[in-house]
N, C-alpha and C. Protein backbone atom coordinates (compact mmCIF):
# COMPACT_ATOMS: atom_id res chain seq x y z
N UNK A 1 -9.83 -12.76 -10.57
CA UNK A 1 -9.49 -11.65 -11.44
C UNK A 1 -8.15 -11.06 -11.00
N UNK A 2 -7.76 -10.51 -11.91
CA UNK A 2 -6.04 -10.01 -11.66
C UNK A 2 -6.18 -8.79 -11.50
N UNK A 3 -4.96 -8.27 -10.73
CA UNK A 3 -5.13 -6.62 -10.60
C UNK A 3 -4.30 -6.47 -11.52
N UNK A 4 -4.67 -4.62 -11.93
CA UNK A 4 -3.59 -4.28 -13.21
C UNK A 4 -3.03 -3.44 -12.33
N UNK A 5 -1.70 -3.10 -13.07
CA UNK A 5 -0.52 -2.63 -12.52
C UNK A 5 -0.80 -1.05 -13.31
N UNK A 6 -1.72 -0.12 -13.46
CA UNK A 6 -0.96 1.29 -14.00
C UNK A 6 -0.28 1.81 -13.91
N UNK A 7 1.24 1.34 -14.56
CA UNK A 7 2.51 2.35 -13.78
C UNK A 7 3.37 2.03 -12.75
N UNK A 8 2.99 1.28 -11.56
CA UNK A 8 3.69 1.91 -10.71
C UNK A 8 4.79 0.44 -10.64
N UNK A 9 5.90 1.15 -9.88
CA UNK A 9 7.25 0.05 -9.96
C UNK A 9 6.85 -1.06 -9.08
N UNK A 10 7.12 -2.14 -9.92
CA UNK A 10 7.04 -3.45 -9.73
C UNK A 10 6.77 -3.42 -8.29
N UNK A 11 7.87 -4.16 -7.71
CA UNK A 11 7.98 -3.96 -6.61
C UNK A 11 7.18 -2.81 -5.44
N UNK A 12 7.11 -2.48 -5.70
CA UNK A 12 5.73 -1.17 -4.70
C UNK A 12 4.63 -1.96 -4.91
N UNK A 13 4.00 -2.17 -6.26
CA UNK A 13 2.71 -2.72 -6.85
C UNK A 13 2.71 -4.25 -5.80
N UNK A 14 3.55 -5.60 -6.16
CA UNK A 14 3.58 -6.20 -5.40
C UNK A 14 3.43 -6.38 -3.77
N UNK A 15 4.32 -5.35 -3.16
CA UNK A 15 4.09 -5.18 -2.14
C UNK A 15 2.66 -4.56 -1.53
N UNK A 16 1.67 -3.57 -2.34
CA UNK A 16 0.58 -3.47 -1.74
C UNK A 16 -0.39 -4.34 -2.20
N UNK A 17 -0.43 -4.85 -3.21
CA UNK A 17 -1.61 -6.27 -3.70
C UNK A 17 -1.11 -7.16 -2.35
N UNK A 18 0.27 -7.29 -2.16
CA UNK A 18 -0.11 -8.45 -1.02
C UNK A 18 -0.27 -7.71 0.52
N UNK A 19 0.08 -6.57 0.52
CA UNK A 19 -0.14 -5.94 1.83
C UNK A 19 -1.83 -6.65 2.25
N UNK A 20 -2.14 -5.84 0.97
CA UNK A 20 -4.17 -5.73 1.26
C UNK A 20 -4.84 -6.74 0.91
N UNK A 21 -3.91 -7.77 0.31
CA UNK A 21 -4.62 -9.09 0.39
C UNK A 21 -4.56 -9.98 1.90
N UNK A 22 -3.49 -9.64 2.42
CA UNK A 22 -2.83 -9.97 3.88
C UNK A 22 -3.88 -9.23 5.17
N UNK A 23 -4.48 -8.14 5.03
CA UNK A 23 -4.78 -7.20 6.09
C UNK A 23 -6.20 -8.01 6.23
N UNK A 24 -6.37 -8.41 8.07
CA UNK A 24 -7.21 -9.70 8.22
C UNK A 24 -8.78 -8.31 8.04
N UNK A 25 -8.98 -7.02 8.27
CA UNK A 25 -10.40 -6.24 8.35
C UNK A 25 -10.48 -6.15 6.52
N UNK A 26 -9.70 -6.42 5.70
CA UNK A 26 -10.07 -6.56 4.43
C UNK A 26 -10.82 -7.66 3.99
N UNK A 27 -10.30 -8.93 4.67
CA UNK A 27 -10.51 -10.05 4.27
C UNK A 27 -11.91 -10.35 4.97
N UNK A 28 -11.77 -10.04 6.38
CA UNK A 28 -13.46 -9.64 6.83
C UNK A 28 -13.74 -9.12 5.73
N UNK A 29 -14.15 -8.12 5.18
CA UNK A 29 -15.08 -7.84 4.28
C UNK A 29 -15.42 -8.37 3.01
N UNK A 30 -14.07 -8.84 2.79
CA UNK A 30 -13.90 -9.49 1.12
C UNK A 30 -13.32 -8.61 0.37
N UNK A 31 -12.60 -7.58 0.49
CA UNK A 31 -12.22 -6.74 -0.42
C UNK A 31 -10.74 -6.96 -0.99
N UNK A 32 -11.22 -6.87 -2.20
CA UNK A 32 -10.11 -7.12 -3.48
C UNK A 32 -9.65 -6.23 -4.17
N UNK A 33 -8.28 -6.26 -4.74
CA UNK A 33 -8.01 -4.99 -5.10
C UNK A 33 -7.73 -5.51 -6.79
N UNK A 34 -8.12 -4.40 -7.02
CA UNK A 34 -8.31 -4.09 -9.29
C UNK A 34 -7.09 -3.91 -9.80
N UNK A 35 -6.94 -2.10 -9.28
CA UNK A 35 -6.36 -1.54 -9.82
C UNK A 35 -5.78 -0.64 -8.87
N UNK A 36 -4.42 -0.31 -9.22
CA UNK A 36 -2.94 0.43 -8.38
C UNK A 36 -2.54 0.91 -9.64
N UNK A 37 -2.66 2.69 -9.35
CA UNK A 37 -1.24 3.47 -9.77
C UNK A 37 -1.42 4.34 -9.18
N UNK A 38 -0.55 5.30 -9.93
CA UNK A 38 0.39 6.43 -9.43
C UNK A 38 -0.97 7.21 -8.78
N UNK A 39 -0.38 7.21 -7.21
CA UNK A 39 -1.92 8.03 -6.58
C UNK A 39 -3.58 7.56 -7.20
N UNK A 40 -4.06 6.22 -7.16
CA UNK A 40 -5.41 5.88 -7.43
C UNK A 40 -5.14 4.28 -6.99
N UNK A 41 -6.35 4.17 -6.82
CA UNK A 41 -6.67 2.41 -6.41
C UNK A 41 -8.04 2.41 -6.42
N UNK A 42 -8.78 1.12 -6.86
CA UNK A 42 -9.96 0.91 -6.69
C UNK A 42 -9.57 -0.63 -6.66
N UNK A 43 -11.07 -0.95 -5.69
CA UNK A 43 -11.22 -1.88 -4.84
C UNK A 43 -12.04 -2.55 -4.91
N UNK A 44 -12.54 -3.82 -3.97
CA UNK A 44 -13.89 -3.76 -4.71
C UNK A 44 -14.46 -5.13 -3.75
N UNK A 45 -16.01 -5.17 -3.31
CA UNK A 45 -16.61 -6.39 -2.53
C UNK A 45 -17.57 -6.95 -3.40
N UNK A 46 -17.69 -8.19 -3.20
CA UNK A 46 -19.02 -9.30 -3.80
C UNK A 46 -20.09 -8.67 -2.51
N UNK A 47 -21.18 -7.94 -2.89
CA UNK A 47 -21.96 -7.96 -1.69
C UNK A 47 -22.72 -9.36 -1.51
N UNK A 48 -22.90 -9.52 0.43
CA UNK A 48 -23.62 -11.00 0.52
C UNK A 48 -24.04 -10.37 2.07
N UNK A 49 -24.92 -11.55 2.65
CA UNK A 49 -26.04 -11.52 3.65
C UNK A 49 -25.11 -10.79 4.79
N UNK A 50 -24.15 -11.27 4.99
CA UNK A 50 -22.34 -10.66 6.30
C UNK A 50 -22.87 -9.02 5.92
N UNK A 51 -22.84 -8.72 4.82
CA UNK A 51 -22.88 -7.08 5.11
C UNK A 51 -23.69 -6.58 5.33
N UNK A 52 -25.06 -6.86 5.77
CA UNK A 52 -26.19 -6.29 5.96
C UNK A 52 -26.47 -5.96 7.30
N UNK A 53 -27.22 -5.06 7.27
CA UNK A 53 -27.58 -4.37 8.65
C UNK A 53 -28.95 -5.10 9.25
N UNK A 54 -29.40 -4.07 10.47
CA UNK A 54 -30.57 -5.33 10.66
C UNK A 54 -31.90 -4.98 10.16
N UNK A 55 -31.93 -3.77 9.19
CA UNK A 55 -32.91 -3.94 8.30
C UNK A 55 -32.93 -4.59 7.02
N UNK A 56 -32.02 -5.77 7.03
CA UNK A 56 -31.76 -6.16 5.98
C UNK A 56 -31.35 -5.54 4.52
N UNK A 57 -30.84 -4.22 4.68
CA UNK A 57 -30.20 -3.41 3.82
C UNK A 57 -28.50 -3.62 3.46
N UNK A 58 -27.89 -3.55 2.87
CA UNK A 58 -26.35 -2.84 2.83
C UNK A 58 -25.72 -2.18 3.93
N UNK A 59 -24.90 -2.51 4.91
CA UNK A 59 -24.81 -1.38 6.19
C UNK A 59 -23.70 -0.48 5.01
N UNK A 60 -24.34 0.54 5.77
CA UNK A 60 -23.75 1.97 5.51
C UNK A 60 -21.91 1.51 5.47
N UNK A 61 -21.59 0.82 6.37
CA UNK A 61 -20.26 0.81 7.22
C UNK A 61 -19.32 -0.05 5.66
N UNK A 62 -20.28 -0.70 4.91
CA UNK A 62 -19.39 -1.67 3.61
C UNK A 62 -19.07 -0.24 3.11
N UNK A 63 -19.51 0.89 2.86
CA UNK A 63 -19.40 1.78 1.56
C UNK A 63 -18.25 2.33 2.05
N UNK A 64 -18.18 2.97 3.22
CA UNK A 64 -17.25 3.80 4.24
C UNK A 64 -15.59 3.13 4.78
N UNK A 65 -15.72 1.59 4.57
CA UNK A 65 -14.24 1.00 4.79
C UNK A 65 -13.92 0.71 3.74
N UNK A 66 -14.58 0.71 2.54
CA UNK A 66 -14.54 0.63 1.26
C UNK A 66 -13.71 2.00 0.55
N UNK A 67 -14.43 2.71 0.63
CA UNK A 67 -13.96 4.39 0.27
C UNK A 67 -12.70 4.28 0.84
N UNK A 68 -12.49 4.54 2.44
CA UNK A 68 -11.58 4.77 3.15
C UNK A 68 -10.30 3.17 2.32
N UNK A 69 -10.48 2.70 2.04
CA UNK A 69 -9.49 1.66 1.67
C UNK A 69 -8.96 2.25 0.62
N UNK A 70 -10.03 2.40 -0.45
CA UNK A 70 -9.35 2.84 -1.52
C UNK A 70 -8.90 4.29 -1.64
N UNK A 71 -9.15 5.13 -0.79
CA UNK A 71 -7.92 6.37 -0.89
C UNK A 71 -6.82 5.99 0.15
N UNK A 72 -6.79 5.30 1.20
CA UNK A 72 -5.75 5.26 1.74
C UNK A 72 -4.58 4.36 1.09
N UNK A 73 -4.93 3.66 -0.09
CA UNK A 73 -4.15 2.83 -0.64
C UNK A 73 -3.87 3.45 -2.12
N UNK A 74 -4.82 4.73 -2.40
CA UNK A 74 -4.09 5.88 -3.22
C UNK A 74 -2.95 6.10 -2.92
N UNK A 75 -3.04 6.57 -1.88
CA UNK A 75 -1.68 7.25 -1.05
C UNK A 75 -0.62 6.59 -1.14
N UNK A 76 -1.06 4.95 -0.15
CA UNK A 76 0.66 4.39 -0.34
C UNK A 76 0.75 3.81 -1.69
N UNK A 77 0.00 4.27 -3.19
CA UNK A 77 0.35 3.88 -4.30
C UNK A 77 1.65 4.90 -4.55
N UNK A 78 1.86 5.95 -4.00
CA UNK A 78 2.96 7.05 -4.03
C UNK A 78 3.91 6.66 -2.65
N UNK A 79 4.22 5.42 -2.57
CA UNK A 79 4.63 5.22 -1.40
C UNK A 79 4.98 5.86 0.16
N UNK A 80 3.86 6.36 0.40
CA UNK A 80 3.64 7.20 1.19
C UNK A 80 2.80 6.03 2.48
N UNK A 81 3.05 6.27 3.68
CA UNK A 81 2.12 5.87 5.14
C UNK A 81 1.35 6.43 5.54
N UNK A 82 0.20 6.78 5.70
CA UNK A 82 -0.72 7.79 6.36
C UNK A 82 -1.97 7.19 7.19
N UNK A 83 -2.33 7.99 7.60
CA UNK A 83 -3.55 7.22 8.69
C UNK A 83 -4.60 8.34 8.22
N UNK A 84 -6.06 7.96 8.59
CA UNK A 84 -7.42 8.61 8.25
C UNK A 84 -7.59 9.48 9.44
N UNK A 85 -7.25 10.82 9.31
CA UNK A 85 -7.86 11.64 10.19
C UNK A 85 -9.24 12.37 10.41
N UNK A 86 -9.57 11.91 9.11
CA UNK A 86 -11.29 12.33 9.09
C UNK A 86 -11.77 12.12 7.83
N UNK A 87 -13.12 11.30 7.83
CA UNK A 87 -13.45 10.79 6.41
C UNK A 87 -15.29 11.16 6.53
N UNK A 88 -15.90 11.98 5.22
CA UNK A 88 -16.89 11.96 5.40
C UNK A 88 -17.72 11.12 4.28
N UNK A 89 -18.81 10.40 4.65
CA UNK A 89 -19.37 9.81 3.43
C UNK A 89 -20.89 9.79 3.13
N UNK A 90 -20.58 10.39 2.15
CA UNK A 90 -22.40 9.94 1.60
C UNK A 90 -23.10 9.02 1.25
N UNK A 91 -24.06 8.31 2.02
CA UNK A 91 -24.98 7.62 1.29
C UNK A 91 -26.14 8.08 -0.47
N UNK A 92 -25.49 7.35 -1.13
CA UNK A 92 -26.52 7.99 -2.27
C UNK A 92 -27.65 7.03 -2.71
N UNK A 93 -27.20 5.61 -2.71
CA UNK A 93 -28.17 4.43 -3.33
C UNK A 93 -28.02 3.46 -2.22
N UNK A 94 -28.47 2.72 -2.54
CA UNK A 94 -28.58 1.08 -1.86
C UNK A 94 -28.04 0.10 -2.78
N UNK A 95 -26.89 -0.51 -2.26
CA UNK A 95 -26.46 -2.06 -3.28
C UNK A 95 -27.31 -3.29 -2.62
N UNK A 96 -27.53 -4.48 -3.31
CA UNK A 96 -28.03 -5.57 -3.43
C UNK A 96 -27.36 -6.72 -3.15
N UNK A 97 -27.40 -7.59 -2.26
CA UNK A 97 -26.78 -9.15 -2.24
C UNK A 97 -26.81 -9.49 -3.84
N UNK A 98 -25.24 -10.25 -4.06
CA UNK A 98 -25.05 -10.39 -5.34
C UNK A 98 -24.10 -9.46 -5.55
N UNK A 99 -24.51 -7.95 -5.74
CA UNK A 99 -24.21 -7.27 -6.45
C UNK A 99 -22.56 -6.59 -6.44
N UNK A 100 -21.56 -6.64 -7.15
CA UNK A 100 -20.38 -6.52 -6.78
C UNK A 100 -20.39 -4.64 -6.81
N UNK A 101 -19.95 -4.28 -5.44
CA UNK A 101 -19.55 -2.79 -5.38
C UNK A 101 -17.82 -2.19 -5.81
N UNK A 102 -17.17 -1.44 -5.87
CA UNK A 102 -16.21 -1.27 -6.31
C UNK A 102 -16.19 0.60 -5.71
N UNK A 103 -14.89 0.74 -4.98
CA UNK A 103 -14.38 2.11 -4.59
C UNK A 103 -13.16 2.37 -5.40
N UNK A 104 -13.35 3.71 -6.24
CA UNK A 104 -12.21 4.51 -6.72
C UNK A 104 -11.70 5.38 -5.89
N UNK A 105 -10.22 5.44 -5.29
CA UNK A 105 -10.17 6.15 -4.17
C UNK A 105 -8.75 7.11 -5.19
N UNK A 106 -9.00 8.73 -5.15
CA UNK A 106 -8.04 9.87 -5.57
C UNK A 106 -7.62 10.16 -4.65
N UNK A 107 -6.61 11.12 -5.53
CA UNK A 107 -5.87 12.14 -4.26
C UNK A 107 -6.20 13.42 -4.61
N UNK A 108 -6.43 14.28 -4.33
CA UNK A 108 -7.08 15.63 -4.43
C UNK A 108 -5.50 16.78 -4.01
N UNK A 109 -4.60 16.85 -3.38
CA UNK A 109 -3.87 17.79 -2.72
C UNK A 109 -2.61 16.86 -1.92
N UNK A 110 -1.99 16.61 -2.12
CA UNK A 110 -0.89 15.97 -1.39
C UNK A 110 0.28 16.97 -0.72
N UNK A 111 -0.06 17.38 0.35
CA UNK A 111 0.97 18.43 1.36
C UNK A 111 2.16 17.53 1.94
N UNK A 112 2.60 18.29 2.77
CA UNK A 112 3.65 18.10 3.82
C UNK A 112 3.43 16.86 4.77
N UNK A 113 2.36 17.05 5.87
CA UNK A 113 1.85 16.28 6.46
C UNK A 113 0.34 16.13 5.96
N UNK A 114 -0.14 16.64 5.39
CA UNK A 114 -2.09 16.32 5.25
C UNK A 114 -1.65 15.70 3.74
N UNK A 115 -2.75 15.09 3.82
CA UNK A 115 -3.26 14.59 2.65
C UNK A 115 -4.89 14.50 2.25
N UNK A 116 -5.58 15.29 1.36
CA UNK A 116 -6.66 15.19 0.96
C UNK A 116 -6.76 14.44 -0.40
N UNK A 117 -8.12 13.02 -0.22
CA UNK A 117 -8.37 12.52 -0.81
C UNK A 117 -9.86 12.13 -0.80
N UNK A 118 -10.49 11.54 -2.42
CA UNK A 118 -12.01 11.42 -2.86
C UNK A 118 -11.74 9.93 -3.01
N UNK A 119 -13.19 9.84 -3.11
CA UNK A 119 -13.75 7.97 -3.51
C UNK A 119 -14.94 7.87 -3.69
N UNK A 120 -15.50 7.53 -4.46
CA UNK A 120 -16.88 6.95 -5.68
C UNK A 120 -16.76 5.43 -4.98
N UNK A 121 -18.05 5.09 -4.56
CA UNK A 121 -18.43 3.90 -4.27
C UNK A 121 -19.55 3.84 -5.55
N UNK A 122 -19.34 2.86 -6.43
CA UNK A 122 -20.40 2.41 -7.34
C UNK A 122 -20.75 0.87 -7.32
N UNK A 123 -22.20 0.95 -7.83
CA UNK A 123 -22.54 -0.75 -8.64
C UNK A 123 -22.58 -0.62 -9.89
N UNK A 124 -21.60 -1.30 -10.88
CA UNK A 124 -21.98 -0.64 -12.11
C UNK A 124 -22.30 0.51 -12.43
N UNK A 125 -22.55 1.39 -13.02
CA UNK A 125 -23.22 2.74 -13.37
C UNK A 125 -23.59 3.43 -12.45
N UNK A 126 -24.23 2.88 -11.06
CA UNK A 126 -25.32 3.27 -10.07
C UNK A 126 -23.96 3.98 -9.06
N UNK A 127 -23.96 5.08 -8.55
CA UNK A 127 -23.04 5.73 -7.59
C UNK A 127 -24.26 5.51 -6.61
N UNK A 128 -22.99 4.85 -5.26
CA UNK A 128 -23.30 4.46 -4.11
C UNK A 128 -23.57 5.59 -3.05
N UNK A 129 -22.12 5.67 -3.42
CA UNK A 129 -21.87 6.72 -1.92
C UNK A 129 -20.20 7.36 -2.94
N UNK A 130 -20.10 8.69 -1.59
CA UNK A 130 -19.21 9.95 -2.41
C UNK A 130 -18.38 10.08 -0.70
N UNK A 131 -17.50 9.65 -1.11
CA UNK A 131 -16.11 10.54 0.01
C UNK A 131 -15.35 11.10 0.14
N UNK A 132 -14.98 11.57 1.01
CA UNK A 132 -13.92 12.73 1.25
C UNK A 132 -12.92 12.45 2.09
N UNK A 133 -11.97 12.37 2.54
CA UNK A 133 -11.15 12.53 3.62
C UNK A 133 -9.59 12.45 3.49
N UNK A 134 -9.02 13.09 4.90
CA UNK A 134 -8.32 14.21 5.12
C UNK A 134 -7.16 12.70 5.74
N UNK A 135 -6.07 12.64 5.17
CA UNK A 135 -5.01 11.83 6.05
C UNK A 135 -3.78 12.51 6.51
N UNK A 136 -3.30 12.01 7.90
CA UNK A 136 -2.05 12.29 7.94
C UNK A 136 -0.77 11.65 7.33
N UNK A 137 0.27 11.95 6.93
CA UNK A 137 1.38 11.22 6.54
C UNK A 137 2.05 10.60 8.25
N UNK A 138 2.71 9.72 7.93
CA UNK A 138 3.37 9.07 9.20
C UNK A 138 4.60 8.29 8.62
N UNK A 139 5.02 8.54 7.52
CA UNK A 139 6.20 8.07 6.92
C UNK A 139 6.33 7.62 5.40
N UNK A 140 7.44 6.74 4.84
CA UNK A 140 7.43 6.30 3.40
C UNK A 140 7.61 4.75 3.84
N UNK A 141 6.72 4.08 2.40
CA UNK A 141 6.90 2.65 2.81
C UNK A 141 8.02 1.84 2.56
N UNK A 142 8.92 0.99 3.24
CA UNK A 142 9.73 0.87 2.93
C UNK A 142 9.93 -0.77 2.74
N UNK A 143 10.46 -1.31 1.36
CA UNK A 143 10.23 -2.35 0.94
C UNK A 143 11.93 -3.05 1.24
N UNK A 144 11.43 -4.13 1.69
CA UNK A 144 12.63 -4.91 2.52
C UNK A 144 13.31 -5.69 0.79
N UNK A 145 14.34 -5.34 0.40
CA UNK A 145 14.92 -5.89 -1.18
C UNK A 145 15.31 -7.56 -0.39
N UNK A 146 15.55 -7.69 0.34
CA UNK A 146 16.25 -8.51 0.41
C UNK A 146 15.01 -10.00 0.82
N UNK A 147 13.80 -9.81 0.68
CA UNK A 147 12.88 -11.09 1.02
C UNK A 147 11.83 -11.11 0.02
């Protein structure tokens, strides 16, 4: 499946589809990216047997690097760098082997140095889990024209 581009300049868009196709704790998980624009991204895993905990459930931990992916890649959709200074998440449901999950990650407040941002973990219709968290800025991304 292809990601769509909402908006944002070529070049930025390119550079984070392959950033986060490149980043080896994404690819551990399987996570693929949809959709990039201006401040939003959603994301998204095939759940399978790798993500389960040892009650044979969903670990908590798919919903939470999930969330956290897709607002931190809100952010550098505004070409912005930031790191997760505190992320809280709710468990609401349980996903299923098979079942493909998907994180919408916002931006809520974009300051100086903080950045507050949300994320909806869903299966289809079914809301997973609900996040919150707080990033620092650490710079702008800067795209090399010349490679």
């Amino acid at each position: 499946m292809q990601t769509i581009n909402q908006g944002l300049e070529e070049e930025l868009f390119n550079y984070l589809v392959h950033s986060i196709e490149d980043t080896p704790y994404y690819q551990l998980l399987g996570v693929e990216v949809r959709l990039l624009a201006s401040g939003s991204a959603e994301l998204e895993v095939e759940v399978s047997q790798q993500h389960t905990n040892p009650l044979g459930a969903v670990h908590g931990g798919l919903y939470m690097s999930l969330a956290d992916a897709a607002m931190g890649n809100a952010i550098r959709s505004l070409g912005i760098k930031a790191v997760t200074v505190d992320c809280t998440t709710s468990m609401i449901a349980a996903a299923s082997i098979g079942e493909v999950i998907k994180a919408q990650g916002s931006l809520e407040k974009v300051g100086k140095n903080l950045i507050f941002a949300s994320a909806r973990v869903t299966a289809g219709e079914k809301i997973l889990a609900s996040s919150r968290g707080t990033f620092y800025r650490v710079g702008l991304i800067e795209i090399n024209h010349g490679s």
